[in-house]
C-alpha atoms as a PDB file:
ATOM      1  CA  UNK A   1      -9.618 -58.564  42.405  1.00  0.00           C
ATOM      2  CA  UNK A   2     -11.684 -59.487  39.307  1.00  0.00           C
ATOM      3  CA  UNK A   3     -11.889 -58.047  35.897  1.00  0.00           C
ATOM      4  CA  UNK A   4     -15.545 -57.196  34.127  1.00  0.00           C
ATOM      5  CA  UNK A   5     -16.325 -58.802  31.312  1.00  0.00           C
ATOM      6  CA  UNK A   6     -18.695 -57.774  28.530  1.00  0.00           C
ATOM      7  CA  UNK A   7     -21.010 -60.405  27.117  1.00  0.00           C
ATOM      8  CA  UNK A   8     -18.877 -61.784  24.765  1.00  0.00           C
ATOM      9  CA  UNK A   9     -16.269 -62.366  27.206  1.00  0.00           C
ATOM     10  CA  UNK A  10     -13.739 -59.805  26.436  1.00  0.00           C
ATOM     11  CA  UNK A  11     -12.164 -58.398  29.283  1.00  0.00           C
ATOM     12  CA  UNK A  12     -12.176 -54.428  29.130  1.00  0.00           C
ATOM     13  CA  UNK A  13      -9.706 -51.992  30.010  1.00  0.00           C
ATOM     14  CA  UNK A  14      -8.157 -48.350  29.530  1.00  0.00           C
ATOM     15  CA  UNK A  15      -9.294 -46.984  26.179  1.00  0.00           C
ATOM     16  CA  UNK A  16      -6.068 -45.995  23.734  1.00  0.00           C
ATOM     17  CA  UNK A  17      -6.314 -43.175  20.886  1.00  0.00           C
ATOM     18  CA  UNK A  18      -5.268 -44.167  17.520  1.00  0.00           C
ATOM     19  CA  UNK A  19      -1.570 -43.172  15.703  1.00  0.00           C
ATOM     20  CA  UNK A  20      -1.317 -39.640  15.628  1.00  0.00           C
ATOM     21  CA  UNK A  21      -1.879 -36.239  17.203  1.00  0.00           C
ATOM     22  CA  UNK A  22      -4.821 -36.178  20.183  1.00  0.00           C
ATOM     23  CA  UNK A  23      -8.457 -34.813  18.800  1.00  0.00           C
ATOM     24  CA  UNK A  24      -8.089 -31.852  20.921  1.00  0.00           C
ATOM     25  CA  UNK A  25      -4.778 -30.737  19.566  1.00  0.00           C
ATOM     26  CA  UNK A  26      -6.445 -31.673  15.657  1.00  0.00           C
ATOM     27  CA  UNK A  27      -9.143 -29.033  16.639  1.00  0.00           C
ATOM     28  CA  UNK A  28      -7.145 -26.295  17.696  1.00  0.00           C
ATOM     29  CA  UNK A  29      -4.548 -26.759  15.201  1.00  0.00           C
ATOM     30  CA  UNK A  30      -7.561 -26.673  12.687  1.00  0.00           C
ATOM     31  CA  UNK A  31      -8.821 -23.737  14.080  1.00  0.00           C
ATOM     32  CA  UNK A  32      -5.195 -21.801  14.242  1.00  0.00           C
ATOM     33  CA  UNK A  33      -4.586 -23.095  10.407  1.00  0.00           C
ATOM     34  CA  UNK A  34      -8.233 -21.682   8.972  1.00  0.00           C
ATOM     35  CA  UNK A  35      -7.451 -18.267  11.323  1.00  0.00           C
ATOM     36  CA  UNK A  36      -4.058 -17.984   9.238  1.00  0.00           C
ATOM     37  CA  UNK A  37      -5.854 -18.282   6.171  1.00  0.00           C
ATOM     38  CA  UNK A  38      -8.502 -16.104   6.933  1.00  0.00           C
ATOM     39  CA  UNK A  39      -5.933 -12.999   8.141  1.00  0.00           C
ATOM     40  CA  UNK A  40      -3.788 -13.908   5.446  1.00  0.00           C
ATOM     41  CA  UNK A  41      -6.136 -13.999   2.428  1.00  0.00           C
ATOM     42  CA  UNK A  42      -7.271 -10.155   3.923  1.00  0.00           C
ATOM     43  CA  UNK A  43      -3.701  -9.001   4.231  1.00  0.00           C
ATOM     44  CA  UNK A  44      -2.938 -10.653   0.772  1.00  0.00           C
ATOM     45  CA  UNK A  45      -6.156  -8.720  -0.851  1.00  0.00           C
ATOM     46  CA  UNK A  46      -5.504  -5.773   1.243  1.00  0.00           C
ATOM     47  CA  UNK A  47      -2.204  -5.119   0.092  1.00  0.00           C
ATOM     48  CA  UNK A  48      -3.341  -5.759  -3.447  1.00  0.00           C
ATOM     49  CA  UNK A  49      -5.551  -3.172  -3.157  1.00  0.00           C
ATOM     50  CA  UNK A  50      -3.476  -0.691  -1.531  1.00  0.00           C
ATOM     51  CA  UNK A  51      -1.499  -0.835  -4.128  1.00  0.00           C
ATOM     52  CA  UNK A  52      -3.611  -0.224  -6.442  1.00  0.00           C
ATOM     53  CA  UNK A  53      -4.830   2.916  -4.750  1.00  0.00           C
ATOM     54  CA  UNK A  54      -1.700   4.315  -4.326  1.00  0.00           C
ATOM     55  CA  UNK A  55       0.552   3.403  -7.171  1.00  0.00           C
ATOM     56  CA  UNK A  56       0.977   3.662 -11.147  1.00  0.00           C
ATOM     57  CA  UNK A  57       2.411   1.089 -13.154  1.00  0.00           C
ATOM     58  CA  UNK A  58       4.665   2.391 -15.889  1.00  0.00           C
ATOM     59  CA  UNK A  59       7.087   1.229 -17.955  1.00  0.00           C
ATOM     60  CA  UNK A  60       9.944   3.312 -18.367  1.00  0.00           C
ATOM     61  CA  UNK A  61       9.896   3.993 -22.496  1.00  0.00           C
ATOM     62  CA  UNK A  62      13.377   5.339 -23.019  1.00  0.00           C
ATOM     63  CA  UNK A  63      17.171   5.439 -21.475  1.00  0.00           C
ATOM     64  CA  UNK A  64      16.898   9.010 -20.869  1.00  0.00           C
ATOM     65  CA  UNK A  65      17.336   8.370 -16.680  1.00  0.00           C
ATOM     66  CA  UNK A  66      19.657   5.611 -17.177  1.00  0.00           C
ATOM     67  CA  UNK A  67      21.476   4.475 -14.681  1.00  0.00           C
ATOM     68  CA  UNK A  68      18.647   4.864 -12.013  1.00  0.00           C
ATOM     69  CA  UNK A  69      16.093   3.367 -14.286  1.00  0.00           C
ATOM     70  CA  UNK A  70      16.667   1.270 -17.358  1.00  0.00           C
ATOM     71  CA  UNK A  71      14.194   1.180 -20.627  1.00  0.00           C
ATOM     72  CA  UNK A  72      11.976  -1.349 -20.493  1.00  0.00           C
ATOM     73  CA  UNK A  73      12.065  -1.151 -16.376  1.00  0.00           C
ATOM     74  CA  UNK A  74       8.460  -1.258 -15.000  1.00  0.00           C
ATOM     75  CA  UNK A  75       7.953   0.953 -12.374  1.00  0.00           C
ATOM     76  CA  UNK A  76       5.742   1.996  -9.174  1.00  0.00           C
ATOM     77  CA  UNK A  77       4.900   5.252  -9.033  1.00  0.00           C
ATOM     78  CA  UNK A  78       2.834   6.937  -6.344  1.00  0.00           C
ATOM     79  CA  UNK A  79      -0.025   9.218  -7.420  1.00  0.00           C
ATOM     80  CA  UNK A  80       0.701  12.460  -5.804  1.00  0.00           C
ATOM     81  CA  UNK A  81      -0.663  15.686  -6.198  1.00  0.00           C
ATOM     82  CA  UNK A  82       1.912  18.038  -7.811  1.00  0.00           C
ATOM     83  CA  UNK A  83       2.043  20.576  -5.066  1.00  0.00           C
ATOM     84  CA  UNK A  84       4.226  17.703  -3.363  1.00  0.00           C
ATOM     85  CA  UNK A  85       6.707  17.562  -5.490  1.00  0.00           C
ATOM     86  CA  UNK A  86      10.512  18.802  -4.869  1.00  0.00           C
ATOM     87  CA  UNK A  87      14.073  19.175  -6.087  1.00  0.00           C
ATOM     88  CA  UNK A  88      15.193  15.873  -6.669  1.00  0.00           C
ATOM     89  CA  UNK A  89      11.962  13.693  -7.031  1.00  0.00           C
ATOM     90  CA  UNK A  90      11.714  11.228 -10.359  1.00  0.00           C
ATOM     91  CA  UNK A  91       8.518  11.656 -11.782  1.00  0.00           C
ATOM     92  CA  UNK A  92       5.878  10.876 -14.216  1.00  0.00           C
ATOM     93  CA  UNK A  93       4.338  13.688 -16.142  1.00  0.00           C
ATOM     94  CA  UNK A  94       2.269  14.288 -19.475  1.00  0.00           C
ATOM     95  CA  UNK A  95       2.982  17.597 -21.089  1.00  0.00           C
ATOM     96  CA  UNK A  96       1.356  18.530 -24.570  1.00  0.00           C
ATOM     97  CA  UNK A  97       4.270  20.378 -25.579  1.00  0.00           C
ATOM     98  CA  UNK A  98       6.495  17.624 -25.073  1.00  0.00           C
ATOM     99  CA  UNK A  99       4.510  15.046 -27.296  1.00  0.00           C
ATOM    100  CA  UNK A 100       1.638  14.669 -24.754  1.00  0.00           C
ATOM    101  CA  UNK A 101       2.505  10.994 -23.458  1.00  0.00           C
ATOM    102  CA  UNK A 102       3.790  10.380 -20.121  1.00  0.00           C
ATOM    103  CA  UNK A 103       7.715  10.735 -19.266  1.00  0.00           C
ATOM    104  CA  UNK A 104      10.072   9.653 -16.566  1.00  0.00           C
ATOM    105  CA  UNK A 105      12.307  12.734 -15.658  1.00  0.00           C
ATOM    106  CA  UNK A 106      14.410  14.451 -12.009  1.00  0.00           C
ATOM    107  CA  UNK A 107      13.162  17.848 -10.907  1.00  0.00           C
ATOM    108  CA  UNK A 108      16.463  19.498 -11.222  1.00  0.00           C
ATOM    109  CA  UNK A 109      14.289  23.092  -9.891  1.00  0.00           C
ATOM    110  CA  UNK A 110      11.050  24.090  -9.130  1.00  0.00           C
ATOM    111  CA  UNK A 111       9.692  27.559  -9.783  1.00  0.00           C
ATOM    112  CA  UNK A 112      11.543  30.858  -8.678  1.00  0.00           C
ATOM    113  CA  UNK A 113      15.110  28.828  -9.140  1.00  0.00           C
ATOM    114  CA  UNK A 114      17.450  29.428 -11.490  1.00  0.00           C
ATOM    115  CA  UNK A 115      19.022  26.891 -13.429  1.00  0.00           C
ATOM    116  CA  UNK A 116      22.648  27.051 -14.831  1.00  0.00           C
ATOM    117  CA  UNK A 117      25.315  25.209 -16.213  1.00  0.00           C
ATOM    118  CA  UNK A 118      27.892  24.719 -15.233  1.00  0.00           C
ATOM    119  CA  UNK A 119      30.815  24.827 -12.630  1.00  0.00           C
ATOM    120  CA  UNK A 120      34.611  24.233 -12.938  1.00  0.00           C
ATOM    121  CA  UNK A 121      33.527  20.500 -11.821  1.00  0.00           C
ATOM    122  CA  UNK A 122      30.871  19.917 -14.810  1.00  0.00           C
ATOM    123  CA  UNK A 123      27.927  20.180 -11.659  1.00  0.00           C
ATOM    124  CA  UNK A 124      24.852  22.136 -12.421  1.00  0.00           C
ATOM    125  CA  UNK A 125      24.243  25.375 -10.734  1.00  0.00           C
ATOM    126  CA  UNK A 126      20.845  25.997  -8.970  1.00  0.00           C
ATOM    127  CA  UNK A 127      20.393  29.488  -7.351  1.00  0.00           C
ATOM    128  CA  UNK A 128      23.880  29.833  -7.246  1.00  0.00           C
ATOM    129  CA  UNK A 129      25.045  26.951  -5.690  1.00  0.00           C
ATOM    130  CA  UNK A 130      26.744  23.499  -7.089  1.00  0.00           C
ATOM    131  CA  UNK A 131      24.683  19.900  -6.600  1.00  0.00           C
ATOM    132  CA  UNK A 132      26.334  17.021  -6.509  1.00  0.00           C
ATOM    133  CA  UNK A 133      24.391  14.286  -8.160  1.00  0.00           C
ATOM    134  CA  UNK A 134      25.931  10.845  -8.166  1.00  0.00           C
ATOM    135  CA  UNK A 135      23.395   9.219 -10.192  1.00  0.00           C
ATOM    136  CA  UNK A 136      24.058  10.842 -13.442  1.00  0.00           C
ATOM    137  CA  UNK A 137      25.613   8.937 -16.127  1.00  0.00           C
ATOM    138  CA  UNK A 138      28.591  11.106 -17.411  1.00  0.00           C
ATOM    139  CA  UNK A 139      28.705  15.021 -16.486  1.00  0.00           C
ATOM    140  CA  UNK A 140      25.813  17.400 -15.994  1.00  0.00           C
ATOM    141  CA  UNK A 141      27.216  19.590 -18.478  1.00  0.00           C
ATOM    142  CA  UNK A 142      26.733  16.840 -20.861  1.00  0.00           C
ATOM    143  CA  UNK A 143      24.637  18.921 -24.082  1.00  0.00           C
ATOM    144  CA  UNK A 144      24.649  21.262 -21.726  1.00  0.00           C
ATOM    145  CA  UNK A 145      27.299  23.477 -21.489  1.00  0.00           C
ATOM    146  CA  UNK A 146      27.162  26.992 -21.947  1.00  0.00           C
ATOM    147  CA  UNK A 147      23.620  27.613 -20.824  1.00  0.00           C
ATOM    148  CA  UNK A 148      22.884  30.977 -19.669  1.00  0.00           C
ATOM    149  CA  UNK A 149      21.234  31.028 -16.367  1.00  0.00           C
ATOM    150  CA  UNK A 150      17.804  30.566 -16.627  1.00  0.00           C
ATOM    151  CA  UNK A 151      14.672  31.183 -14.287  1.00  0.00           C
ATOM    152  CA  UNK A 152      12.102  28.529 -13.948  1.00  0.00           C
ATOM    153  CA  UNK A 153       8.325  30.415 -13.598  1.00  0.00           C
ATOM    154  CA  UNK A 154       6.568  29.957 -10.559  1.00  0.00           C
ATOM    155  CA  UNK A 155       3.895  26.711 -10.518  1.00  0.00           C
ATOM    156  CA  UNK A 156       6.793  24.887 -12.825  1.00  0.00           C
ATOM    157  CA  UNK A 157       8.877  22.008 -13.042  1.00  0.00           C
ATOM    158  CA  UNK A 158      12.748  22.104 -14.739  1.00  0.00           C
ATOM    159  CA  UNK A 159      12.941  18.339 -15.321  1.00  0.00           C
ATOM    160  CA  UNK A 160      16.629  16.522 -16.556  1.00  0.00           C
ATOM    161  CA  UNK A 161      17.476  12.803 -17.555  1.00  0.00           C
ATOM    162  CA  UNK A 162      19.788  11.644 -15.815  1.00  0.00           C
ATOM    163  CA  UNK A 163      21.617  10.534 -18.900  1.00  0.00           C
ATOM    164  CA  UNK A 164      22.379  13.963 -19.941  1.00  0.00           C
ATOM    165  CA  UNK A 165      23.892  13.237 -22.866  1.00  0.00           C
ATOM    166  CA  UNK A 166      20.679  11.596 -24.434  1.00  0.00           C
ATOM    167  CA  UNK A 167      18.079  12.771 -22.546  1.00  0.00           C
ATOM    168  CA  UNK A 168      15.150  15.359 -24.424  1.00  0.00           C
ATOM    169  CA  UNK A 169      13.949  17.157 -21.363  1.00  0.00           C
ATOM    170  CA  UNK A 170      13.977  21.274 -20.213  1.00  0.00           C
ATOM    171  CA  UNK A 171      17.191  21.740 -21.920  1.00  0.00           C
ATOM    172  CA  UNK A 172      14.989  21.106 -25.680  1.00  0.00           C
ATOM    173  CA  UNK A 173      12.004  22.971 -24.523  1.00  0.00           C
ATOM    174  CA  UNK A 174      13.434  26.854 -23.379  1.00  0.00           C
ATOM    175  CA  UNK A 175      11.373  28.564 -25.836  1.00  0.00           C
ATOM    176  CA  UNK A 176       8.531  27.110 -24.253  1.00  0.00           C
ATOM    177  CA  UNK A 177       7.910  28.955 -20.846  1.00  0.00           C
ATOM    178  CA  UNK A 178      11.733  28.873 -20.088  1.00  0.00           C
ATOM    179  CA  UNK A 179      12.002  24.941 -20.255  1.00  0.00           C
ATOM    180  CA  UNK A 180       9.170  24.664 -17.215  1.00  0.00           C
ATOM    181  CA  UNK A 181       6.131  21.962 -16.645  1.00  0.00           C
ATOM    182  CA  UNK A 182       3.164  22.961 -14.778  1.00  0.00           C
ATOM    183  CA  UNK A 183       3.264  21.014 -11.883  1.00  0.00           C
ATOM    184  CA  UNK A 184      -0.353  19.756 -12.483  1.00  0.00           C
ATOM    185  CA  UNK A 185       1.022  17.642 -15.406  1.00  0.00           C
ATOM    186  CA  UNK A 186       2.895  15.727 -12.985  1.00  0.00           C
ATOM    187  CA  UNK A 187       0.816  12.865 -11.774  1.00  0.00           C
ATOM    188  CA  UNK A 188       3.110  10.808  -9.789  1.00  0.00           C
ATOM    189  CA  UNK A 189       6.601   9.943  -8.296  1.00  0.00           C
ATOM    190  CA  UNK A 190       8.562   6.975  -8.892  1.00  0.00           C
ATOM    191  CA  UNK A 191       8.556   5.088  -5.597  1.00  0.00           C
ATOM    192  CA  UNK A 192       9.810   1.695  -6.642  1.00  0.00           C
ATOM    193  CA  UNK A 193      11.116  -0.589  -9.730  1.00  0.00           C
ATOM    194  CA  UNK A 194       9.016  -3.808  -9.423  1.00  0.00           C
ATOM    195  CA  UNK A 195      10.620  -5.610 -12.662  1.00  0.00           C
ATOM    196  CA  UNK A 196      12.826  -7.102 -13.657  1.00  0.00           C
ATOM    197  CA  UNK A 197      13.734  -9.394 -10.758  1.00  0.00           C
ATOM    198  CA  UNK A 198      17.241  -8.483 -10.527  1.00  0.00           C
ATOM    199  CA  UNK A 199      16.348  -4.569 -10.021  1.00  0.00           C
ATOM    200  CA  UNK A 200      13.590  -4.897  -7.942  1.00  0.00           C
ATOM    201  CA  UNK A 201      13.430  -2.570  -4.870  1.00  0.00           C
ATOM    202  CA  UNK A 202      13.052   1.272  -3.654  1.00  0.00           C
ATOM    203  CA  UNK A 203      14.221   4.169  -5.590  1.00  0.00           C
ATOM    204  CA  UNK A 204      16.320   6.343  -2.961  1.00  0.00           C
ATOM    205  CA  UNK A 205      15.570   9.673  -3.114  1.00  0.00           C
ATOM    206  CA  UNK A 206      18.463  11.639  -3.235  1.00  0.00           C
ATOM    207  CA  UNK A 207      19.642  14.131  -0.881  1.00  0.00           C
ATOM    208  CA  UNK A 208      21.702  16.273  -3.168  1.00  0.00           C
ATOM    209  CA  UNK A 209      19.563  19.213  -3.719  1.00  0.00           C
ATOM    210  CA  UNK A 210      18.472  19.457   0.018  1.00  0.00           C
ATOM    211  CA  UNK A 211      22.119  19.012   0.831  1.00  0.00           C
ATOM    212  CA  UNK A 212      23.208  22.286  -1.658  1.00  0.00           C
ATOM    213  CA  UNK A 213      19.901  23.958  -1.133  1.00  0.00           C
ATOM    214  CA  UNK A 214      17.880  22.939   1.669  1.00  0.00           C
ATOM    215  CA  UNK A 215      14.140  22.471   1.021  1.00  0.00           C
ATOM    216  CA  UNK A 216      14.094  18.600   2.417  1.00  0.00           C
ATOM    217  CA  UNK A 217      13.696  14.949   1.112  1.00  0.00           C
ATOM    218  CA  UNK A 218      10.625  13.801  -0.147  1.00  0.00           C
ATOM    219  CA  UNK A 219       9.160  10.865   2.124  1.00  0.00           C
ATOM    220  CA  UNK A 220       9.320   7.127   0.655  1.00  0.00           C
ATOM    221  CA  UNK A 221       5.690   5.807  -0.467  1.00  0.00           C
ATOM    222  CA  UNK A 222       3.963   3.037   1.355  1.00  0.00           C
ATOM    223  CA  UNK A 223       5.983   0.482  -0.656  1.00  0.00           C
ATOM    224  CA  UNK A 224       7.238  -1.503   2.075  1.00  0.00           C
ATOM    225  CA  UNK A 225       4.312  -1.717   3.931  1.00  0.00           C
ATOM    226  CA  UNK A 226       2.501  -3.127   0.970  1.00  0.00           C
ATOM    227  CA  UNK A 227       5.488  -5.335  -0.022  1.00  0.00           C
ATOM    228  CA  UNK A 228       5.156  -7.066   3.169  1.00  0.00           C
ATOM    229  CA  UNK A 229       1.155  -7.086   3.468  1.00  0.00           C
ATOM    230  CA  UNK A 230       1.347  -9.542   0.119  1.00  0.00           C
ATOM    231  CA  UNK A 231       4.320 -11.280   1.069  1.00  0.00           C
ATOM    232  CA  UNK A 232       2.815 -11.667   4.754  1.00  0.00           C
ATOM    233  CA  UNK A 233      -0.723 -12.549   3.944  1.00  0.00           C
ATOM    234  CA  UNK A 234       0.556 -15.197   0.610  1.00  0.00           C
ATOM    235  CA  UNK A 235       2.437 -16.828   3.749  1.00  0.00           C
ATOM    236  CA  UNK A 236       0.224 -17.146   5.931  1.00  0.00           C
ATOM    237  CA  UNK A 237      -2.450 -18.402   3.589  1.00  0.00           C
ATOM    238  CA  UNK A 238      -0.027 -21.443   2.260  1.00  0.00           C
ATOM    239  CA  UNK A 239       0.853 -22.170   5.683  1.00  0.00           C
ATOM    240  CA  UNK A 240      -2.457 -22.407   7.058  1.00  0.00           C
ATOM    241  CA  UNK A 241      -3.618 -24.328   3.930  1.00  0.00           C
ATOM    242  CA  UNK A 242      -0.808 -26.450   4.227  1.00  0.00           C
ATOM    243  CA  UNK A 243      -1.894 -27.484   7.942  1.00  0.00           C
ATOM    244  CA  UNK A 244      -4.566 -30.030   7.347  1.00  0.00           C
ATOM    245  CA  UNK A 245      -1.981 -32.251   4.345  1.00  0.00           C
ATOM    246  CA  UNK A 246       0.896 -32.408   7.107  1.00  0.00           C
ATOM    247  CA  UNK A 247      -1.181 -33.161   9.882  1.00  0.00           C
ATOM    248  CA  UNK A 248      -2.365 -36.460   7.988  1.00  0.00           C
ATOM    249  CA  UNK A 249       0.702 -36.724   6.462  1.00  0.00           C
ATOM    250  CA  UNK A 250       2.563 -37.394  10.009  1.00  0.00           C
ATOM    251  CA  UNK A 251      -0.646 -39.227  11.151  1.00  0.00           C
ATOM    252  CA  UNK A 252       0.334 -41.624   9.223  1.00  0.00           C
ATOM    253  CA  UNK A 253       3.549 -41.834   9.709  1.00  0.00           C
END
């Protein structure tokens, strides 16, 4: 059996591909790699967005709801419409007879309640029944004690610190409508603490006031969902960017 030979007398034979991965593998892993970036640069931008849609920014400005939020803490608040507000819910509200700048304070009642202070146990009293609240720093009756029971007028707020021993909130303001904020100077509810690193995360929503009073739970934002659209989409973009440097990097290995 003979061998052909080319015209410089080479004898031929079976082609072989050079060091690394096959050129039909490069092109599908290139194609996989830009598909990455593509989804991930719209979930990244996406979520961004979101965000911006649905939350607030705001840094906390006092200790007044110490221990659930700090001063200085920046926060995530979702715009909401005031009408959606209930017992329990931290929000952010701007109030010209409070110094017409935006606070951080708990709906302690909403209007037709009545607010009172306090039990044997130091709890508050709201239409006649005792709420535990284990967030509170110290006692509710904290500056509080001895408060005749009071009745919060319908379309308003009765907002507390949780640090009731420093807080300026409904307590400071009886004279004016009975301690009560129009709930259409509440423009959104504190959803998530998004600095400093080590406090990061949700803000539970409490359960105490259904739990004494019924009236349910106010649902979480969408601040998981958008969490993981940036986190998901900044992944994906790195990895497919980071495709094509390996690839070479192992092709030449």
């Amino acid at each position: 059996m003979t061998t052909s030979t080319g015209t410089s007398g080479a004898t031929t034979g079976p082609r072989s591909h050079p060091p690394g991965p096959r050129p039909g593998r490069g092109r599908l892993g290139g194609i996989l790699s830009n598909a990455a970036v593509a989804v991930g640069t719209v979930l990244f931008l996406g979520g961004f967005a979101w965000g911006a849609v649905q939350y607030q920014p705001v840094t906390v400005p006092s200790g007044s709801m110490d221990p659930t939020l700090e001063v200085g803490d920046r926060v995530l608040a979702q715009r909401i419409d005031g009408e959606d507000v209930r017992r329990g819910d931290v929000v952010i509200f701007n109030d010209s007879l409070w110094g017409d700048v935006p606070m951080v304070k708990r709906v302690v009642a909403v209007g037709g309640d009545t607010v009172q202070c306090c039990d044997k146990r130091g709890r508050l009293i709201v239409n006649g029944e005792s709420v535990d609240e284990p967030y509170l720093e110290g006692e509710a009756s904290a500056v509080f004690g001895g408060l005749k029971k009071t009745e919060v007028e319908e379309g308003s707020l009765f907002l507390l610190g949780d640090d009731r021993a420093t807080s300026v909130d409904s307590r400071m303001h009886l004279t004016d409508d009975n301690g009560g904020v129009p709930r259409d100077a509440v423009s959104a509810r504190v959803d998530a603490r998004a600095w400093p690193p080590g406090r990061m995360g949700g803000v539970e929503r409490t359960t105490a006031f259904d739990d004494a009073l019924g009236g349910g739970v106010s649902a979480p934002g969408p601040y998981a969902a958008v969490t993981w659209a940036i986190v998901g989409g900044a992944a994906l973009v790195l990895g497919g960017a980071a495709h094509g440097p390996v690839t070479r990097m192992f092709g030449r290995a």
